[in-house]
N, C-alpha and C. Protein backbone atom coordinates (compact mmCIF):
# COMPACT_ATOMS: atom_id res chain seq x y z
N UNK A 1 -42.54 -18.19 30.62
CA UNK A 1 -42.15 -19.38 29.88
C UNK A 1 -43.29 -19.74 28.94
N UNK A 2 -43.06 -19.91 27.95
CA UNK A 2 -44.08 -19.93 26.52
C UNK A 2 -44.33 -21.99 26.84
N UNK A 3 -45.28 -22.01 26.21
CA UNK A 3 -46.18 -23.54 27.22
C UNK A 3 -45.62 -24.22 25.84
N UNK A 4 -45.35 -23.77 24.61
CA UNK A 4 -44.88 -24.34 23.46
C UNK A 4 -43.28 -24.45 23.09
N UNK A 5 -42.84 -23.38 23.64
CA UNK A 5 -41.15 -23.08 23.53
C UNK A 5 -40.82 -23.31 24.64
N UNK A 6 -40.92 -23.14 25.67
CA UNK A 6 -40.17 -23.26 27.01
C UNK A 6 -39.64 -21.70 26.95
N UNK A 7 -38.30 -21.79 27.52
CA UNK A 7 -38.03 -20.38 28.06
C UNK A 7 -37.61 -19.96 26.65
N UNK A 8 -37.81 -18.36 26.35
CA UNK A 8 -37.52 -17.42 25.42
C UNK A 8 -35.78 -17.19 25.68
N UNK A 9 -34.86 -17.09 25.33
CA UNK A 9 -33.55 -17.27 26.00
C UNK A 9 -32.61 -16.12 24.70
N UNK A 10 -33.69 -15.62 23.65
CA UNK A 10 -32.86 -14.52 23.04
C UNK A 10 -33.83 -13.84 22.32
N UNK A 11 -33.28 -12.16 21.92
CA UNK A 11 -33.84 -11.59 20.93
C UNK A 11 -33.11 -11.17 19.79
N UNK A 12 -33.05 -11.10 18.45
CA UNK A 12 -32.08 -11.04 17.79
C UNK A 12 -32.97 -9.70 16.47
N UNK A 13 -31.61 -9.43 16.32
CA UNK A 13 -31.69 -7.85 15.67
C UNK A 13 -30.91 -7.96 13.90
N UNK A 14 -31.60 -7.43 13.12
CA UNK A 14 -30.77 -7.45 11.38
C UNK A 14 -30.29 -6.41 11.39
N UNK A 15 -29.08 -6.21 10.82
CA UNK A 15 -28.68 -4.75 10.27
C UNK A 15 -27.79 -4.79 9.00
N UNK A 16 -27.34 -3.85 8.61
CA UNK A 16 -26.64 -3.68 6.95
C UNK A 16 -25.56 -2.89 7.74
N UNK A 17 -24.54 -3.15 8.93
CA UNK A 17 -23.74 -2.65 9.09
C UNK A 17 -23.29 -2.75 10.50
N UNK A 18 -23.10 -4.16 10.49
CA UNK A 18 -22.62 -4.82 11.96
C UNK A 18 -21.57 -3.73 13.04
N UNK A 19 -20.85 -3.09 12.48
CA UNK A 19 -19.48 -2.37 13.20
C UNK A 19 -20.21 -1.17 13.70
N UNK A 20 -21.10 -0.90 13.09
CA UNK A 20 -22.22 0.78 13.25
C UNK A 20 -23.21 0.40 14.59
N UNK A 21 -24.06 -0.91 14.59
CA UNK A 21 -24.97 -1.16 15.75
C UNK A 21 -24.41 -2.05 16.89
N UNK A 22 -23.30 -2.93 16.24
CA UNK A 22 -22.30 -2.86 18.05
C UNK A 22 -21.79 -2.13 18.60
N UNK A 23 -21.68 -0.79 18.12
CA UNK A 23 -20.85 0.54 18.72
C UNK A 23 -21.64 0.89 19.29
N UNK A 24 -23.23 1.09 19.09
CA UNK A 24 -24.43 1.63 19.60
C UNK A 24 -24.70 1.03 20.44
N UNK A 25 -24.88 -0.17 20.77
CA UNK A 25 -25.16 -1.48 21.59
C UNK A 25 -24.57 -1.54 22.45
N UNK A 26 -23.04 -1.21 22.14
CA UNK A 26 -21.89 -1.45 23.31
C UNK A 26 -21.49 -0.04 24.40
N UNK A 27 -21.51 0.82 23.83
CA UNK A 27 -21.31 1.87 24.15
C UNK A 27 -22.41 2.33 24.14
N UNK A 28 -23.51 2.97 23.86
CA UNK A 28 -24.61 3.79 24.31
C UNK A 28 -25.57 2.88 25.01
N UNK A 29 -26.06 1.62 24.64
CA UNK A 29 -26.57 1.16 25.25
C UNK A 29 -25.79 0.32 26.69
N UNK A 30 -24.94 -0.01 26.22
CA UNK A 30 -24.05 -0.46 27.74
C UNK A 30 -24.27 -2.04 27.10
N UNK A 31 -24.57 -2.82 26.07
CA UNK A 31 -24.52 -4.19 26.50
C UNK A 31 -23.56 -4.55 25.56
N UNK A 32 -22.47 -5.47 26.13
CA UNK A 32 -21.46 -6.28 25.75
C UNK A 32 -21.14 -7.12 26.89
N UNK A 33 -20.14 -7.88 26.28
CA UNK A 33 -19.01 -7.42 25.35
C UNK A 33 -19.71 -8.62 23.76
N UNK A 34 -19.18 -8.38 22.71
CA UNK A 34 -20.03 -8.83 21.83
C UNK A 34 -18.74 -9.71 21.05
N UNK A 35 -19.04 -10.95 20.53
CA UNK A 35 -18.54 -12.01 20.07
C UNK A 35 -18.96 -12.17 18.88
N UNK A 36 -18.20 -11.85 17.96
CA UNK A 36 -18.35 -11.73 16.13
C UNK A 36 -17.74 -12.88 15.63
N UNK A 37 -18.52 -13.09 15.03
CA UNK A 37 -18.33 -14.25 13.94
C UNK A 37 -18.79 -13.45 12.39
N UNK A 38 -17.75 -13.41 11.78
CA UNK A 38 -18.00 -12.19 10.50
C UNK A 38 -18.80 -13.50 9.33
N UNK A 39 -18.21 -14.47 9.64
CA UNK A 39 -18.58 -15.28 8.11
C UNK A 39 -19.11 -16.66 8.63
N UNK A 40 -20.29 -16.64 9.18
CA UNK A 40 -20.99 -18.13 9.40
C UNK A 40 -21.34 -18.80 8.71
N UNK A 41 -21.43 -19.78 8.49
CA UNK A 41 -21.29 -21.03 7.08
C UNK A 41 -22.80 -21.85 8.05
N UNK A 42 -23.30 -21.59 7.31
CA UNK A 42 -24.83 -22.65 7.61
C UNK A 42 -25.31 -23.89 6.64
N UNK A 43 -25.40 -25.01 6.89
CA UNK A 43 -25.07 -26.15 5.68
C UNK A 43 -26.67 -26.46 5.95
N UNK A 44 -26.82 -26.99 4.60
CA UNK A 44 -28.50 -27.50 4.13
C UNK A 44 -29.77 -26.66 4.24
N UNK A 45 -29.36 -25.17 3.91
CA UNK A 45 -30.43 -24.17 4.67
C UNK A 45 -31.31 -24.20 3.55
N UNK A 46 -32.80 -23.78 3.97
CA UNK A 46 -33.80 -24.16 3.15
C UNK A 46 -34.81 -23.00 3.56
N UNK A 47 -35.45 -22.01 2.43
CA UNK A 47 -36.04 -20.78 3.13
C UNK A 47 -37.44 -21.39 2.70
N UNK A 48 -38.59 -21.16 3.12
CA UNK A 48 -39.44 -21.78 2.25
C UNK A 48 -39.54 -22.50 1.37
N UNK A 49 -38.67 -23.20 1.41
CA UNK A 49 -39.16 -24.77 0.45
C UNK A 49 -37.64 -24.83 -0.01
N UNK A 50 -37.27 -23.66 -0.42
CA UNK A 50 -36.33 -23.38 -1.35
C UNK A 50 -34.55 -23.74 -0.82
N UNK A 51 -33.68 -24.32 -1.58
CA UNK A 51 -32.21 -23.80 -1.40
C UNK A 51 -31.72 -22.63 -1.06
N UNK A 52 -31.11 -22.47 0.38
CA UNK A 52 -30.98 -21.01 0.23
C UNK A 52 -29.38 -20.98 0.37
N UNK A 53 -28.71 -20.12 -0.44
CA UNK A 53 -27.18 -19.51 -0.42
C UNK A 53 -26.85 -18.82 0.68
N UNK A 54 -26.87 -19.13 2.20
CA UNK A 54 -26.92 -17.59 2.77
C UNK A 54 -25.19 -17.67 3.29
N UNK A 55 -25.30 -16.63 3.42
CA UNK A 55 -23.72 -16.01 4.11
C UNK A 55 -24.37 -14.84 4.72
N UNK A 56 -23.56 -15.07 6.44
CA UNK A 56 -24.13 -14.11 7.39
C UNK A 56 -22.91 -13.58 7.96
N UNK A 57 -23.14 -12.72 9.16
CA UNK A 57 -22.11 -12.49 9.93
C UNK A 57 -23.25 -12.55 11.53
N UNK A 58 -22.95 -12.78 12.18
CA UNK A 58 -23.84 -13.10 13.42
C UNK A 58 -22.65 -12.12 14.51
N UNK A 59 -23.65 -12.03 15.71
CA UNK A 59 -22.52 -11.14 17.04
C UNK A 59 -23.68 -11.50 18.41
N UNK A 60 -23.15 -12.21 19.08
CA UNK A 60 -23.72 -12.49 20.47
C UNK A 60 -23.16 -11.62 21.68
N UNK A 61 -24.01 -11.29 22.36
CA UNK A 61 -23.57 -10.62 23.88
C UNK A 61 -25.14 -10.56 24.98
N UNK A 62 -24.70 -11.09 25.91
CA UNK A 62 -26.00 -11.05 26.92
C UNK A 62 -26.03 -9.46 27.80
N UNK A 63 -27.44 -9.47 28.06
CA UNK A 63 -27.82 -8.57 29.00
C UNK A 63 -28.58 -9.43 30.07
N UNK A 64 -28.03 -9.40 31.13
CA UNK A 64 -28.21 -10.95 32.04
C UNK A 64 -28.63 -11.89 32.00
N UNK A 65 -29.64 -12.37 31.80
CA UNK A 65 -29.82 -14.23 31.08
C UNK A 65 -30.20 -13.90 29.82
N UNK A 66 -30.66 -12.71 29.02
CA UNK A 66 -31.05 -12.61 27.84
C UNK A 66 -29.89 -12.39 27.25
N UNK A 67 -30.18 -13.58 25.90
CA UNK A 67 -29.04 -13.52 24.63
C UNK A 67 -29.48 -12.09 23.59
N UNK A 68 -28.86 -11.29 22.96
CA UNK A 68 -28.96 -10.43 21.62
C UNK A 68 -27.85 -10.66 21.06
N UNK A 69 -28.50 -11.03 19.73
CA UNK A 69 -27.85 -11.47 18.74
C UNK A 69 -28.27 -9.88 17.84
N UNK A 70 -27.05 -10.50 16.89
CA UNK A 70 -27.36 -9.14 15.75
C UNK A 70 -26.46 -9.94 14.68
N UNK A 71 -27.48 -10.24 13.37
CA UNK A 71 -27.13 -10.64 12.44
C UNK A 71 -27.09 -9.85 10.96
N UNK A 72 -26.18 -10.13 10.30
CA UNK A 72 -26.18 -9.26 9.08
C UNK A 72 -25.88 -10.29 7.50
N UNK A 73 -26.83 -10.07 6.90
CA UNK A 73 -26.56 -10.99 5.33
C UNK A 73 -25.58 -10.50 4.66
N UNK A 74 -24.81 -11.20 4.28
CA UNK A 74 -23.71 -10.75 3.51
C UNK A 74 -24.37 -10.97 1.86
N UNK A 75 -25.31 -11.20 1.58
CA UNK A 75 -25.29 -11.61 0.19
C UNK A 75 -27.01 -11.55 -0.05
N UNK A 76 -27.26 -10.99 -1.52
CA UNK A 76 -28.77 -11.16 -1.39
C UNK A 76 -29.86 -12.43 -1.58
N UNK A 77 -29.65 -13.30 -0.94
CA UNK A 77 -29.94 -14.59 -1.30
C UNK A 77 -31.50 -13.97 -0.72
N UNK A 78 -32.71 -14.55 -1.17
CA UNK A 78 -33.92 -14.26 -0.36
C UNK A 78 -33.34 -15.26 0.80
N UNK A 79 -34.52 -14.73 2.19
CA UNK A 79 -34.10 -14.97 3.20
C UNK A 79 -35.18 -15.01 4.23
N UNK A 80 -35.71 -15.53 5.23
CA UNK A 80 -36.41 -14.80 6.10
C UNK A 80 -35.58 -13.33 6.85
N UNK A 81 -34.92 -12.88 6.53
CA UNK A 81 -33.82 -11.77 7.00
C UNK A 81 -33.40 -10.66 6.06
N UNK A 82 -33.87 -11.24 4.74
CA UNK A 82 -34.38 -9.96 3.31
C UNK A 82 -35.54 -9.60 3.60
N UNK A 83 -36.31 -11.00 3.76
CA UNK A 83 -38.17 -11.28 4.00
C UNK A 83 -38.45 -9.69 5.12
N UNK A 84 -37.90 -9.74 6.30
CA UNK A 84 -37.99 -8.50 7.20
C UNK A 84 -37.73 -7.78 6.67
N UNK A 85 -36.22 -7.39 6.14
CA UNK A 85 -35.93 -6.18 6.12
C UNK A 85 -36.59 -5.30 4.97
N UNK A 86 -37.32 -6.06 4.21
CA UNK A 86 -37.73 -5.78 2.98
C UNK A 86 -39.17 -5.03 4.14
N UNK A 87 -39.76 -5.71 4.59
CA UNK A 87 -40.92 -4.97 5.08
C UNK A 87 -40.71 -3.99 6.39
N UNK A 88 -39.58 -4.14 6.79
CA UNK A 88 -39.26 -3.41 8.06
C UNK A 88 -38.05 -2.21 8.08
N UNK A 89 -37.18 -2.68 6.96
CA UNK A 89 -35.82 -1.94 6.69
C UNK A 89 -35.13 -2.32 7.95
N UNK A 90 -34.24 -1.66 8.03
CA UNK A 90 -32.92 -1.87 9.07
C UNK A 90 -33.00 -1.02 10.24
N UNK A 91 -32.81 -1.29 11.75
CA UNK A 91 -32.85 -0.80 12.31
C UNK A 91 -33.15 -1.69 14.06
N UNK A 92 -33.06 -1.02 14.92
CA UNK A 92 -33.15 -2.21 16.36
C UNK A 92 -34.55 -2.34 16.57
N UNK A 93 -35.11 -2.82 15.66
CA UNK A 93 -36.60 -3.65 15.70
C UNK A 93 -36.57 -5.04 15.55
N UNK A 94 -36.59 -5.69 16.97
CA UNK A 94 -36.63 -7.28 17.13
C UNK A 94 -36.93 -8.01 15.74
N UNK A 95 -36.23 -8.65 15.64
CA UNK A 95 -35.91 -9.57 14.12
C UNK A 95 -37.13 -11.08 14.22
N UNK A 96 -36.64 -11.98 15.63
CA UNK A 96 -36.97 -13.23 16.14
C UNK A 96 -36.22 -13.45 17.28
N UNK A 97 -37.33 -13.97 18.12
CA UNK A 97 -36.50 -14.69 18.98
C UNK A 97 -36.56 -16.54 19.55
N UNK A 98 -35.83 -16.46 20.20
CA UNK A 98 -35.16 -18.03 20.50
C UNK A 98 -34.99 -19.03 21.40
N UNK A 99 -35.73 -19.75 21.50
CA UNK A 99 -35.88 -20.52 22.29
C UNK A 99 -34.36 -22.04 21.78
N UNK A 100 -34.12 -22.33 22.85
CA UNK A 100 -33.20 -23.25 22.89
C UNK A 100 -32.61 -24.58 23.58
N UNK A 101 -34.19 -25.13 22.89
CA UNK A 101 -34.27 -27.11 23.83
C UNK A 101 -33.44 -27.86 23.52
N UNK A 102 -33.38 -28.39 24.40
CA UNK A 102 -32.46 -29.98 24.23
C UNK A 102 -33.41 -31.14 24.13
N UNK A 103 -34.72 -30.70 24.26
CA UNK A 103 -35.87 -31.91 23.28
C UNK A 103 -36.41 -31.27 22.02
N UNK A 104 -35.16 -31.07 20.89
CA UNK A 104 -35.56 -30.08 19.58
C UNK A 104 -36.76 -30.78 18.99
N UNK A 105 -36.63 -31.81 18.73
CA UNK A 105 -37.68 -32.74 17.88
C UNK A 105 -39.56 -32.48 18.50
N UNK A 106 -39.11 -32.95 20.04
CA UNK A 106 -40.83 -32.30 20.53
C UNK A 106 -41.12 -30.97 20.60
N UNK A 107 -40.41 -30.27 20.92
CA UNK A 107 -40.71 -28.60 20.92
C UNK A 107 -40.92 -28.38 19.23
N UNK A 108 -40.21 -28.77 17.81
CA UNK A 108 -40.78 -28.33 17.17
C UNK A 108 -42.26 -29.06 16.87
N UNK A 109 -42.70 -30.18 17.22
CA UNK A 109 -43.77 -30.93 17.01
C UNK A 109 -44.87 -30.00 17.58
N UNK A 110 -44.44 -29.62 19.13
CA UNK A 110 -45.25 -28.73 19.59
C UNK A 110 -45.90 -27.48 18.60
N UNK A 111 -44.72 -27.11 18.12
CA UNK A 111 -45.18 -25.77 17.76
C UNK A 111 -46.02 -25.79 15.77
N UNK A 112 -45.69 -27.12 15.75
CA UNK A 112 -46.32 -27.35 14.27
C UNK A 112 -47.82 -27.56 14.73
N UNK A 113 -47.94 -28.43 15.91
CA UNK A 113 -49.48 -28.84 16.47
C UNK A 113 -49.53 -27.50 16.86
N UNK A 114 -49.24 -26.71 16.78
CA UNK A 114 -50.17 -25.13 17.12
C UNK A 114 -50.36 -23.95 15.92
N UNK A 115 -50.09 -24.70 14.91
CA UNK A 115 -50.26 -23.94 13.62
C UNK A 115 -48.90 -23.18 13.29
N UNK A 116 -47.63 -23.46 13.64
CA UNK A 116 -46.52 -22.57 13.24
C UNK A 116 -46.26 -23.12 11.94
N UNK A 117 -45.15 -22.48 11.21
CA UNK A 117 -45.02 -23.52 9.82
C UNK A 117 -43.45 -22.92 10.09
N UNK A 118 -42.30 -24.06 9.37
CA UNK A 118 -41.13 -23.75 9.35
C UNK A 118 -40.90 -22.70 8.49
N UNK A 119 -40.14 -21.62 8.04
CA UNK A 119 -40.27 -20.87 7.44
C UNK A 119 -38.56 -20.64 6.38
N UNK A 120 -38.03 -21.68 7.33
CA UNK A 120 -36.25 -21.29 7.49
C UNK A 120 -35.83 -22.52 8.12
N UNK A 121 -34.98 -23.07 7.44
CA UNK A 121 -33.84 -24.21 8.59
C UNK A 121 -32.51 -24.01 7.96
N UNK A 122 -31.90 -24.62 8.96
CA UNK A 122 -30.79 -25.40 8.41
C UNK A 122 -29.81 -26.05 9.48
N UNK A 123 -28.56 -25.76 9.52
CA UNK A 123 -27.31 -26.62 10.29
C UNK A 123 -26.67 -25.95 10.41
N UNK A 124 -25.88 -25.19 11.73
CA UNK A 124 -24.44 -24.92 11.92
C UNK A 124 -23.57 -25.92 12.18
N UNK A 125 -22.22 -25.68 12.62
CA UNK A 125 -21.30 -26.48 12.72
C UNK A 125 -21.67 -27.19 14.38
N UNK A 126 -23.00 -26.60 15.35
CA UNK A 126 -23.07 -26.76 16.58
C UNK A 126 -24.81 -27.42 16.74
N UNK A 127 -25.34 -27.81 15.22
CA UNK A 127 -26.69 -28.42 15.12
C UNK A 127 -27.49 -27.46 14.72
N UNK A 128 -29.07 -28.50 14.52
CA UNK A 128 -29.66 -27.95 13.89
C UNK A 128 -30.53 -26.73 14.40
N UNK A 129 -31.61 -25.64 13.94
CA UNK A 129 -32.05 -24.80 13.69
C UNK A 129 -33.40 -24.36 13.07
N UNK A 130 -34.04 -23.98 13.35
CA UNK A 130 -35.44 -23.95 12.85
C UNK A 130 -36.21 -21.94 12.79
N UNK A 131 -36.51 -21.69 11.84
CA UNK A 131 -37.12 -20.14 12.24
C UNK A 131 -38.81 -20.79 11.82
N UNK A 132 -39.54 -20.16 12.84
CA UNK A 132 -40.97 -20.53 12.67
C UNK A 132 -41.78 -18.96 12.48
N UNK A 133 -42.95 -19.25 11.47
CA UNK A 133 -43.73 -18.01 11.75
C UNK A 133 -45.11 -18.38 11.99
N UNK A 134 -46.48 -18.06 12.22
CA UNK A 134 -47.56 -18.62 12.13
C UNK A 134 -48.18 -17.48 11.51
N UNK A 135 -49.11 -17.79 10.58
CA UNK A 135 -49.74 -17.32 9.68
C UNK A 135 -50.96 -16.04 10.14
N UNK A 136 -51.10 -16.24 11.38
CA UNK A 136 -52.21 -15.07 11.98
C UNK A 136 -51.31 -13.81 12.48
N UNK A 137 -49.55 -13.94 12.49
CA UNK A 137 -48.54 -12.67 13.13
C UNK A 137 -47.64 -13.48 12.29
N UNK A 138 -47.65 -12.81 11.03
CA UNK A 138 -46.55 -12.76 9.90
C UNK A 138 -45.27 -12.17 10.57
N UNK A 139 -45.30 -11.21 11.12
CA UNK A 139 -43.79 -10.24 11.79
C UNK A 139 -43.52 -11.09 13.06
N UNK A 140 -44.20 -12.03 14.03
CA UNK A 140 -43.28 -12.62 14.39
C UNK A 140 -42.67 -14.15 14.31
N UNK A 141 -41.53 -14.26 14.33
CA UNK A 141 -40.80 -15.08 14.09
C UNK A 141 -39.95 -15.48 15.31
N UNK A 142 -40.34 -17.13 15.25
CA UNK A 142 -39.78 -17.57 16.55
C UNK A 142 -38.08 -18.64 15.75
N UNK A 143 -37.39 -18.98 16.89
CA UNK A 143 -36.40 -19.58 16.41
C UNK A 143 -36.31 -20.51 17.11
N UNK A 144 -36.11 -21.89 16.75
CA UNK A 144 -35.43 -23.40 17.29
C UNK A 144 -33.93 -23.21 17.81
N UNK A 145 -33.58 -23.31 18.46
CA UNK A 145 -31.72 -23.84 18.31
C UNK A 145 -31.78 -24.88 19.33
N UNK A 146 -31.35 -26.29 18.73
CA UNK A 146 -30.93 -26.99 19.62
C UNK A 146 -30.13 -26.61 20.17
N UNK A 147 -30.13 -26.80 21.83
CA UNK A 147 -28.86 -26.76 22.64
C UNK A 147 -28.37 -28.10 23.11
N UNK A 148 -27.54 -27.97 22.05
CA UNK A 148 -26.19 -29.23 21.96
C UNK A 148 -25.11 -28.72 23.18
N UNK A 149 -23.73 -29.82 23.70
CA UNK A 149 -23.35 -29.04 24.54
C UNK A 149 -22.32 -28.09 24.12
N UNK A 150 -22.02 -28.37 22.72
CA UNK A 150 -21.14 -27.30 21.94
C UNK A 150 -21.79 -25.79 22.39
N UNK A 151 -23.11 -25.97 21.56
CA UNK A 151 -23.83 -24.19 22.03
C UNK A 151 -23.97 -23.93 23.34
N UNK A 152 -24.18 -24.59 24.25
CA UNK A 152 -24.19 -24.35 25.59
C UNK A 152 -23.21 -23.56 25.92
N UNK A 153 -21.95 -24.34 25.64
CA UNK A 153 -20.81 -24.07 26.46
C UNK A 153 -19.99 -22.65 25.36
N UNK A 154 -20.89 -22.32 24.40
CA UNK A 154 -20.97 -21.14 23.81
C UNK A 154 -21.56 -19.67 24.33
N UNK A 155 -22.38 -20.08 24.49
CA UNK A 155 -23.63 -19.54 25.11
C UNK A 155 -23.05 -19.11 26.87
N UNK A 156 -22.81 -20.19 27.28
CA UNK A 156 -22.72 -19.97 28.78
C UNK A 156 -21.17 -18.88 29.01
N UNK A 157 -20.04 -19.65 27.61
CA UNK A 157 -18.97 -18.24 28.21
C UNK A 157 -19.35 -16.08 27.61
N UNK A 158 -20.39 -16.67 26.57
CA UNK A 158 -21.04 -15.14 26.56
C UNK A 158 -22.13 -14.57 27.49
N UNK A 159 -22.35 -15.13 27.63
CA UNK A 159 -23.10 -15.33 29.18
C UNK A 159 -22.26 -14.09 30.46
N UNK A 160 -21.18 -15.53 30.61
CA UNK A 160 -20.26 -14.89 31.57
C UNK A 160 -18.91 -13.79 31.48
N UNK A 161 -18.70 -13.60 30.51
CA UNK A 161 -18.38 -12.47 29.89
C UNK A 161 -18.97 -11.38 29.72
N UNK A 162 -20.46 -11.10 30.15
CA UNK A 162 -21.02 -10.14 30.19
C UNK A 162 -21.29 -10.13 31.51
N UNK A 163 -21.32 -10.87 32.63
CA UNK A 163 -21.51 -10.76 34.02
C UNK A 163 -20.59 -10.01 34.46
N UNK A 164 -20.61 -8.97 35.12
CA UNK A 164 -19.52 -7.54 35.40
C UNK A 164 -19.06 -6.86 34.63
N UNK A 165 -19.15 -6.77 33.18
CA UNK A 165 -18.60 -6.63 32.00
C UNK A 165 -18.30 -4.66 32.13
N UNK A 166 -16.74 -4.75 32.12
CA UNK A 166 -16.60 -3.01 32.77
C UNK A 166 -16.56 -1.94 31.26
N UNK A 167 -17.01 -2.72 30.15
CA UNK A 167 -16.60 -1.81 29.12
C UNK A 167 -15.23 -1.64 28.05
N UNK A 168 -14.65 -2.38 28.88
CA UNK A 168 -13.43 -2.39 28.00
C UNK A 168 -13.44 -4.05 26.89
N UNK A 169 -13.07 -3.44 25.90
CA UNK A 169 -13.02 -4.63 24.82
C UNK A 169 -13.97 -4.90 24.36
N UNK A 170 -15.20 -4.26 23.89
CA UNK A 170 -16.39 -4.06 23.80
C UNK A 170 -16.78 -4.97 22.45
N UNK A 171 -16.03 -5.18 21.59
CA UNK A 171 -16.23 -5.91 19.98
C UNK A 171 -15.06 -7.05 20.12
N UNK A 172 -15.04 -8.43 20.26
CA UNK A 172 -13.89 -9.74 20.21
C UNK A 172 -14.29 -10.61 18.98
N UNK A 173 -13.17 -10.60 18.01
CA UNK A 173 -13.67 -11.39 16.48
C UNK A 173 -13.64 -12.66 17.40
N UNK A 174 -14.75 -13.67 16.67
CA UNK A 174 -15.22 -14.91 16.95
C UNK A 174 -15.57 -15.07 18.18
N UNK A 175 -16.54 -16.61 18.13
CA UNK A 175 -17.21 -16.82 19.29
C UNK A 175 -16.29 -17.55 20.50
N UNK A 176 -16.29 -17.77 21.16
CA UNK A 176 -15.74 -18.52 22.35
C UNK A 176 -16.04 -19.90 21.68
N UNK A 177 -14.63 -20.68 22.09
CA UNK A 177 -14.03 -21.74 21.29
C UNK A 177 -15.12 -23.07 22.43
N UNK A 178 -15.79 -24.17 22.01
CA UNK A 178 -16.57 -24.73 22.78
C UNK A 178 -15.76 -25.77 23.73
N UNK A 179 -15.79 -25.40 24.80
CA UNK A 179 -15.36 -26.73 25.94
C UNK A 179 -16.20 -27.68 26.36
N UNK A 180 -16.17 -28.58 25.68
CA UNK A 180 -17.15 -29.69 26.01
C UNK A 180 -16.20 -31.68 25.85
């Protein structure tokens, strides 16, 4: 448990071809079942200072309490997610990962009093969001997500959808609808 984030609760992956590394993921690696959301709409996002245009496609599936995400830009807006791939290219080399409080406001205070700088925000339809980097480890990148009980109860049925998960149905368009 990180003394600044609390628990680490995901690792998340970029690629230029979402249908190509959930096949790999699901089937060679064994982890699903994976929950696509092709066209995520993120409101007020801001990359470094800047307005950012982004259009993504995001895909969640756990490997027992750990979340992997795998996100893909639909558009070349700069990005912290061009920002990588530009220095890293494409491929299953950890992107950022994610911590996910329900005291968003002190955990990011925390992590500004330790020299992080925001690098990335914005808003889904389930709250806000934060990508942090600190200036001494440029490549890593940590992530905010408030856990509202919308994402929870997101989170918790991908969760459990991967608990026994026998292989069949390995790719489901969209996320699990939130019960709260």
């Amino acid at each position: 448990m990180s003394r600044i984030f609390g628990e680490i609760r995901q690792v998340a992956y970029i690629t230029d071809d979402m249908d190509r590394t959930l096949a790999f993921l699901s089937e060679t690696a064994g982890i699903g079942p994976w929950f696509v959301a092709r066209d995520v709409t993120l409101k007020d996002v801001t990359y470094r200072g800047t307005t950012c245009d982004l259009r993504i496609g995001a895909a969640l599936a756990n490997s027992g309490a750990l979340q992997v995400e795998v996100i893909q830009q639909h558009n070349d807006a700069p990005s912290m997610y061009t920002e990588f791939t530009g220095r890293n290219g494409f491929g299953l080399i950890p992107q950022h990962y994610s911590a996910w409080p329900t005291d968003y406001d002190a955990t990011l205070r925390r992590a500004l009093d330790a020299g992080f700088e925001v690098i990335q925000e914005g808003r889904s339809a389930y709250g806000p969001l934060s990508y942090l980097q600190h200036p001494e480890t440029p490549d890593f990148y940590m992530e905010l997500t408030e856990l509202t009980a919308e994402r929870k109860s997101i989170f918790d049925q991908v969760r459990d959808a991967a608990d026994g998960w026998d292989g069949s149905d390995p790719v489901r368009e969209g996320w699990p609808t939130p019960k709260v």
